[in-house]
Protein backbone atom coordinates (compact mmCIF):
# COMPACT_ATOMS: atom_id res chain seq x y z
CA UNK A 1 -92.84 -144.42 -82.45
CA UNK A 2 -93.05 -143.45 -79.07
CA UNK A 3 -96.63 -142.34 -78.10
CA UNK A 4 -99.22 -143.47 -75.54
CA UNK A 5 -101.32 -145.71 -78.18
CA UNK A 6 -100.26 -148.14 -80.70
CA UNK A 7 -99.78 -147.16 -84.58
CA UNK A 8 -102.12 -149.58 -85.46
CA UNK A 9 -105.80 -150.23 -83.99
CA UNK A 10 -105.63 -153.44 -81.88
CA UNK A 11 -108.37 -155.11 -84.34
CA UNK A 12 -105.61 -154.98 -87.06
CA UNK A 13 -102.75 -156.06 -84.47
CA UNK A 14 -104.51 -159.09 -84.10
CA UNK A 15 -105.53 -159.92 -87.61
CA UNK A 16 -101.79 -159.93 -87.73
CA UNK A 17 -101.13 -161.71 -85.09
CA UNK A 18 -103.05 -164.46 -86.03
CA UNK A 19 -102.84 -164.75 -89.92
CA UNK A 20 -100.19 -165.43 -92.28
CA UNK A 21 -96.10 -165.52 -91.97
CA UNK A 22 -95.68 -162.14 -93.59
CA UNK A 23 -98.76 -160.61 -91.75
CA UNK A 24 -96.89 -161.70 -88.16
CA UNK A 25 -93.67 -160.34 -89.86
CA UNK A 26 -94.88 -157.24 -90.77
CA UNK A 27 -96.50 -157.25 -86.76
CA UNK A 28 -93.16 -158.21 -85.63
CA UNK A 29 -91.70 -154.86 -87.68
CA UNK A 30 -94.18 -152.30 -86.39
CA UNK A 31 -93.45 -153.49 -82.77
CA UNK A 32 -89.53 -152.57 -83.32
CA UNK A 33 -90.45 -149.01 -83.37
CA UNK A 34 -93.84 -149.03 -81.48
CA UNK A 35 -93.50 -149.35 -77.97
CA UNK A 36 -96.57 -148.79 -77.24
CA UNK A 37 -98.02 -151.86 -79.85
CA UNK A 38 -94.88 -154.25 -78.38
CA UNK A 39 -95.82 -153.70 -74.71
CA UNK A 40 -100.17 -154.25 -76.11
CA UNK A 41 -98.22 -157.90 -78.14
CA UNK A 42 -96.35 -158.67 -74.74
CA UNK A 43 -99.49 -158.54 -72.85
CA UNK A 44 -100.95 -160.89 -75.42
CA UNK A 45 -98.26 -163.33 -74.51
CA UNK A 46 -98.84 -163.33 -71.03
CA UNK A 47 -102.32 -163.49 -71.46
CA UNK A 48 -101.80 -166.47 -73.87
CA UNK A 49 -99.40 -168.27 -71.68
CA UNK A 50 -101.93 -167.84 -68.37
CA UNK A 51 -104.89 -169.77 -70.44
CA UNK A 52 -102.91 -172.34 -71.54
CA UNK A 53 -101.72 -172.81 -68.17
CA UNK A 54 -105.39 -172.69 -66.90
CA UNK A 55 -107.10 -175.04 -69.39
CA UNK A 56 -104.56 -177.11 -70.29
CA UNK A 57 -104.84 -180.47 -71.67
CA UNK A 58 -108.18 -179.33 -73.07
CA UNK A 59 -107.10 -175.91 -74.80
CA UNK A 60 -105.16 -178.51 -76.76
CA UNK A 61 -107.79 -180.56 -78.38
CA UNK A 62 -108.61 -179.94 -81.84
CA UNK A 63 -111.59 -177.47 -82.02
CA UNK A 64 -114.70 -179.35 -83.31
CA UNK A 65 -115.81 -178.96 -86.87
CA UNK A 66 -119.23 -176.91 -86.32
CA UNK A 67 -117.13 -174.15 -84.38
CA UNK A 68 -114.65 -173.94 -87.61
CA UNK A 69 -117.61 -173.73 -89.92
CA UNK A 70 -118.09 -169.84 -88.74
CA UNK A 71 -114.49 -168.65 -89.34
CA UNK A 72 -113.80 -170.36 -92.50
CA UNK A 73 -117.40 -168.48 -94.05
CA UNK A 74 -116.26 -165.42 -92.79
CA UNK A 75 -112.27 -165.63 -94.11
CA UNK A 76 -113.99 -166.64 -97.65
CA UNK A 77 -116.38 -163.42 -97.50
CA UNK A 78 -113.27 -161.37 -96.79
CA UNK A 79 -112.05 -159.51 -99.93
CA UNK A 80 -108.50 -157.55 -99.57
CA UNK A 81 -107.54 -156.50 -95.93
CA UNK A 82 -110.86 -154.25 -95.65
CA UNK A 83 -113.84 -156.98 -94.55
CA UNK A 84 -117.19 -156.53 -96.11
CA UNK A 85 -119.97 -155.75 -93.60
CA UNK A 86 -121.27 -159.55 -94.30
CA UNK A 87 -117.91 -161.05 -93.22
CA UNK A 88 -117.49 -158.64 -90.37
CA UNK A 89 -120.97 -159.88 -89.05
CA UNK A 90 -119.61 -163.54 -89.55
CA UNK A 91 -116.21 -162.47 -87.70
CA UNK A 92 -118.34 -161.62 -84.79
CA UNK A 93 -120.52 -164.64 -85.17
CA UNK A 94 -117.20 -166.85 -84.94
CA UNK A 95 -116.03 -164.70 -82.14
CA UNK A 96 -118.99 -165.35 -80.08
CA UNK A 97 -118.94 -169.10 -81.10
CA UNK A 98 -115.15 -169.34 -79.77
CA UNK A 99 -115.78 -167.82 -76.56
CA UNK A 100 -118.73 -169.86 -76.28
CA UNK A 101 -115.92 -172.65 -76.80
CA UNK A 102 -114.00 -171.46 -74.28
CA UNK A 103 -116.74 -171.71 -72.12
CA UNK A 104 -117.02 -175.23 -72.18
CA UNK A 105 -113.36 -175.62 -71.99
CA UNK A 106 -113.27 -173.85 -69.28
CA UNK A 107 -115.86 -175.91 -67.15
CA UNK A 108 -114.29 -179.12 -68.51
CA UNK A 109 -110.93 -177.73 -67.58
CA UNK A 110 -111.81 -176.89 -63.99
CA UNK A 111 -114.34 -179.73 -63.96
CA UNK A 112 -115.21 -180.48 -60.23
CA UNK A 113 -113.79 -183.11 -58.02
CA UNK A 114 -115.66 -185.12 -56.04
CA UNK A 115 -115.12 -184.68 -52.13
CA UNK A 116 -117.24 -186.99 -50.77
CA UNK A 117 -115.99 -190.04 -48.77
CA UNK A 118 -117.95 -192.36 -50.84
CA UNK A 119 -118.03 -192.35 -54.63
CA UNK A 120 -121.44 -191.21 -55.94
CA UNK A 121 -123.58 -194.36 -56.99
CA UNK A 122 -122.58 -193.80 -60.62
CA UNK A 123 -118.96 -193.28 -60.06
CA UNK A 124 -119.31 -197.09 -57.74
CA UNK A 125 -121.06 -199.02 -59.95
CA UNK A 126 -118.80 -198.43 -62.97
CA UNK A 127 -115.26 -198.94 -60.80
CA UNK A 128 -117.29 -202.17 -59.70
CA UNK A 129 -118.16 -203.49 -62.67
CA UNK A 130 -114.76 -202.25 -63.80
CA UNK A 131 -113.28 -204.51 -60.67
CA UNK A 132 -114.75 -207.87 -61.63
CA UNK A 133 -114.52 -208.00 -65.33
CA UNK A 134 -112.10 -206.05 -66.72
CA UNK A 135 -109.69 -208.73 -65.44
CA UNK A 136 -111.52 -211.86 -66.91
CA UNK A 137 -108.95 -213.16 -69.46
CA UNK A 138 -111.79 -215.01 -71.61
CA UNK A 139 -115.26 -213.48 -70.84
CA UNK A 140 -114.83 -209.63 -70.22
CA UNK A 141 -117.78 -209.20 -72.28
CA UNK A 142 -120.91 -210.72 -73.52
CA UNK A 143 -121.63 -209.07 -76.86
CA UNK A 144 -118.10 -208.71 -78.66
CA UNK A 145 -117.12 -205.49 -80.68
CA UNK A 146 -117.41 -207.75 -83.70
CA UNK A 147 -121.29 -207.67 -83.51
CA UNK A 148 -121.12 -203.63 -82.76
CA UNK A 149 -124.36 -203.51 -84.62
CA UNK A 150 -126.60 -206.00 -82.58
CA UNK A 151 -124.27 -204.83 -78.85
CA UNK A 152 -125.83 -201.12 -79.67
CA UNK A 153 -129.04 -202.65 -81.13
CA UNK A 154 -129.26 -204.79 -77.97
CA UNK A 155 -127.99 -202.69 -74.80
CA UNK A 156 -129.81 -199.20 -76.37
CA UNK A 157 -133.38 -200.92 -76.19
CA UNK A 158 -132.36 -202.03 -72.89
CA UNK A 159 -131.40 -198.97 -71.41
CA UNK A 160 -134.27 -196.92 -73.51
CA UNK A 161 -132.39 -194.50 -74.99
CA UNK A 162 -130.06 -194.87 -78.28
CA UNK A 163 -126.13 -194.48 -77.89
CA UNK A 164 -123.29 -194.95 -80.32
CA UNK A 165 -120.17 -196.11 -78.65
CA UNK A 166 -117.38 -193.76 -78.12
CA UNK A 167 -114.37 -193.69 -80.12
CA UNK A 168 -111.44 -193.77 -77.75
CA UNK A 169 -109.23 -194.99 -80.78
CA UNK A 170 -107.11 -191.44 -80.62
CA UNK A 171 -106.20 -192.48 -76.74
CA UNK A 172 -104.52 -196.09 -77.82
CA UNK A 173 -108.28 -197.75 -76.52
CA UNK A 174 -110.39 -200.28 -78.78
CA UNK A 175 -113.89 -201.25 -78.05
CA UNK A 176 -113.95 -205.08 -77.59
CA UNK A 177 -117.42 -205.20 -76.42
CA UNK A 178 -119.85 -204.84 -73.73
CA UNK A 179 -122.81 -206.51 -71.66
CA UNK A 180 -125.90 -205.61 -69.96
CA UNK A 181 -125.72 -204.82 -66.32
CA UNK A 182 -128.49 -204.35 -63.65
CA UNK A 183 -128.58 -200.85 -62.58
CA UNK A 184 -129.72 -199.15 -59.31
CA UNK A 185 -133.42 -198.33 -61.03
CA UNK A 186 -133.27 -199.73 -64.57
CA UNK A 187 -130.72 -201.91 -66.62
CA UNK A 188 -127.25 -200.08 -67.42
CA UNK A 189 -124.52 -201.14 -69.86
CA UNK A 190 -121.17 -201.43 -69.69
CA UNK A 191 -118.47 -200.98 -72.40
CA UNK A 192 -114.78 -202.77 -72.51
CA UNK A 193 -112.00 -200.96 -73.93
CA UNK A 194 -108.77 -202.56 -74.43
CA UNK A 195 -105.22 -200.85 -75.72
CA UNK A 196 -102.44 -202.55 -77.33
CA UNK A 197 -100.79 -203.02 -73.62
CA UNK A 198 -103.91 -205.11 -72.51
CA UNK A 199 -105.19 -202.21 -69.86
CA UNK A 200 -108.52 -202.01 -69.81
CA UNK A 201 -111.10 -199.18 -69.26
CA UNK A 202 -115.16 -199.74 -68.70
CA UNK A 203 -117.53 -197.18 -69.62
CA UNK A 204 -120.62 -197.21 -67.25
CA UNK A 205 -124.06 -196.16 -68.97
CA UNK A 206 -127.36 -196.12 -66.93
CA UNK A 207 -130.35 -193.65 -67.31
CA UNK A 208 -130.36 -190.40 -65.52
CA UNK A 209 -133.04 -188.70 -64.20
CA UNK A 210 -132.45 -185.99 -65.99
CA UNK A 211 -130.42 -183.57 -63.86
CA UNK A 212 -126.92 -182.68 -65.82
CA UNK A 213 -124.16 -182.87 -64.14
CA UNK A 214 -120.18 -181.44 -64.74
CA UNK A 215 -117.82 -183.92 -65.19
CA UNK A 216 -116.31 -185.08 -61.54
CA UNK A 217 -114.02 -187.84 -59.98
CA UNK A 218 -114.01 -190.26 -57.86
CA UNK A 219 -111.80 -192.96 -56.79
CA UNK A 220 -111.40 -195.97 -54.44
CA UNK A 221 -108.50 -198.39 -53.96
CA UNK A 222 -106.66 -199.50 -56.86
CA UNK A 223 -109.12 -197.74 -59.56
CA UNK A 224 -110.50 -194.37 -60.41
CA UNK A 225 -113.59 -192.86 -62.52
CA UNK A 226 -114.28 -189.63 -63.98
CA UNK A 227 -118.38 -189.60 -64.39
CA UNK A 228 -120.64 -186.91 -65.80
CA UNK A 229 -124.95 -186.77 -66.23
CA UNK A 230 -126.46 -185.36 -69.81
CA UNK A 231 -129.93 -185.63 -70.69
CA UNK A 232 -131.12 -188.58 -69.84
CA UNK A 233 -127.61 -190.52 -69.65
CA UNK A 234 -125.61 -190.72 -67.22
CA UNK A 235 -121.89 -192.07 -67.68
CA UNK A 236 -118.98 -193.27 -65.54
CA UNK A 237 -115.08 -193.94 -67.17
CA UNK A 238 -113.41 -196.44 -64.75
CA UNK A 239 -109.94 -197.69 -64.78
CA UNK A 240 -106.46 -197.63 -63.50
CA UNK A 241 -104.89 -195.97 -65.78
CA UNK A 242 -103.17 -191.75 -64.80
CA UNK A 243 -105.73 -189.46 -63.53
CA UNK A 244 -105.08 -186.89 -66.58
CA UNK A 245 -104.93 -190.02 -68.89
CA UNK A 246 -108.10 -190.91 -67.69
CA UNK A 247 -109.52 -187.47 -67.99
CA UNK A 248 -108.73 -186.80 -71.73
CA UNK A 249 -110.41 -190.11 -72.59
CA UNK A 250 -113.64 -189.51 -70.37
CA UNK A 251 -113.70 -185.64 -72.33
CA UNK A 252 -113.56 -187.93 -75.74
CA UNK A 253 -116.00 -190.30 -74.77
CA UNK A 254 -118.24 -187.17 -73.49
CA UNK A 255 -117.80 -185.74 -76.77
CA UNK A 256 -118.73 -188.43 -78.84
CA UNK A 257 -121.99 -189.49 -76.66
CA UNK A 258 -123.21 -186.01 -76.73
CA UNK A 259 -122.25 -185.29 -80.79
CA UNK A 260 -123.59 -188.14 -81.70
């Protein structure tokens, strides 16, 4: 077929696109003799390719539970290739929910970088604390990750707000403990992480003031930190580990503080 508009409305081109092997061969079929509906799927491509270009490492995490939730209701309210009105609804529900996704990704992919000459206070204190004991052999911490019940216990009545420590386990990074820290207004905490190599990274908790922040960098000689503000926590990843190494842990940890 040969004429100005695909054979198929796009809605159905990309149920196709996206569902099972014989529903992308069947798509592959139609575009053979639809020029129209292969130049509409080529377009598709590009556009695929450019936002996985832009957002990149983060378009590859795995998408969190509670925006699965939506699409799984509506595929099990589906019944034949027609969609009842109640599963179309849901269709658009988990269409708004992904682009509400991409949202995020999209200010966590093109997440800020600081400018300045000096690192914000945040950013300082954690590559500081980072500094002087993430290279003590015997005391890197006060409170080891054996007692992770009394360290949180202990450093979230401190700081006056409750935490759970992040899980960095799907970067290579263990927590092996932390300690309480004076902070610029009010105690802080710091967190050791440790991988099977021995590098270390520290994550820097204090108590924000309340204004959020994206997530930014900063860096001084010999280490680097990717900090962020959220509600009334604000956090700092330091280490000297690669910059996009560093950045896919400090998303994690974000994820976890905020989910918790």
């Amino acid at each position: 077929m040969m004429s100005g508009s695909p054979s198929i409305p796009a809605e159905e081109a990309l149920r196709l696109r996206h569902g099972s092997e014989a529903d992308q061969a069947r798509l592959r079929s139609l575009t053979e003799t639809d020029a129209a509906l292969a130049a509409l799927i080529s377009d598709w491509d590009r556009q695929d390719a450019a936002i996985r270009a832009l957002y990149a490492p983060v378009g590859e995490e795995p998408v969190p539970e509670r925006l699965r939730a939506p699409i799984r209701a509506a595929r099990q309210s589906s019944s034949g290739p027609a969609l009842s009105a109640r599963a179309s609804s849901l269709w658009r529900v988990a269409a708004a929910v992904t682009l509400l996704a991409l949202g995020f990704a999209a200010g966590w992919g093109g997440a800020r970088i600081s400018g300045q000459d000096q690192a914000p206070t945040l950013a300082s204190a954690a590559m500081a604390s980072f500094a002087t004991y993430a290279v003590e052999a015997r005391h890197p911490v006060e409170v080891g990750a054996d007692d992770e019940a009394h360290l949180v216990q202990w450093l979230s009545k401190r700081l006056g707000t409750p935490f759970r420590p992040p899980d960095l386990s799907s970067g290579g990074f263990r927590l092996i403990g932390g300690r309480l820290l004076p902070g610029e207004t009010s105690p802080a905490a710091l967190l050791m992480y440790e991988d099977e190599l021995g590098r270390r990274l520290a994550l820097y908790l204090a108590r924000s003031d309340g204004a959020e922040s994206d997530l930014a960098f900063a860096e001084e000689s010999g280490r680097q930190a990717f900090w962020w503000a959220e509600g009334n926590l604000g956090c700092a990843l330091a280490g000297d580990l690669p910059r996009e190494t560093l950045r896919r842990l400090a998303i994690a940890a974000y994820h976890d503080l905020t989910e918790a």
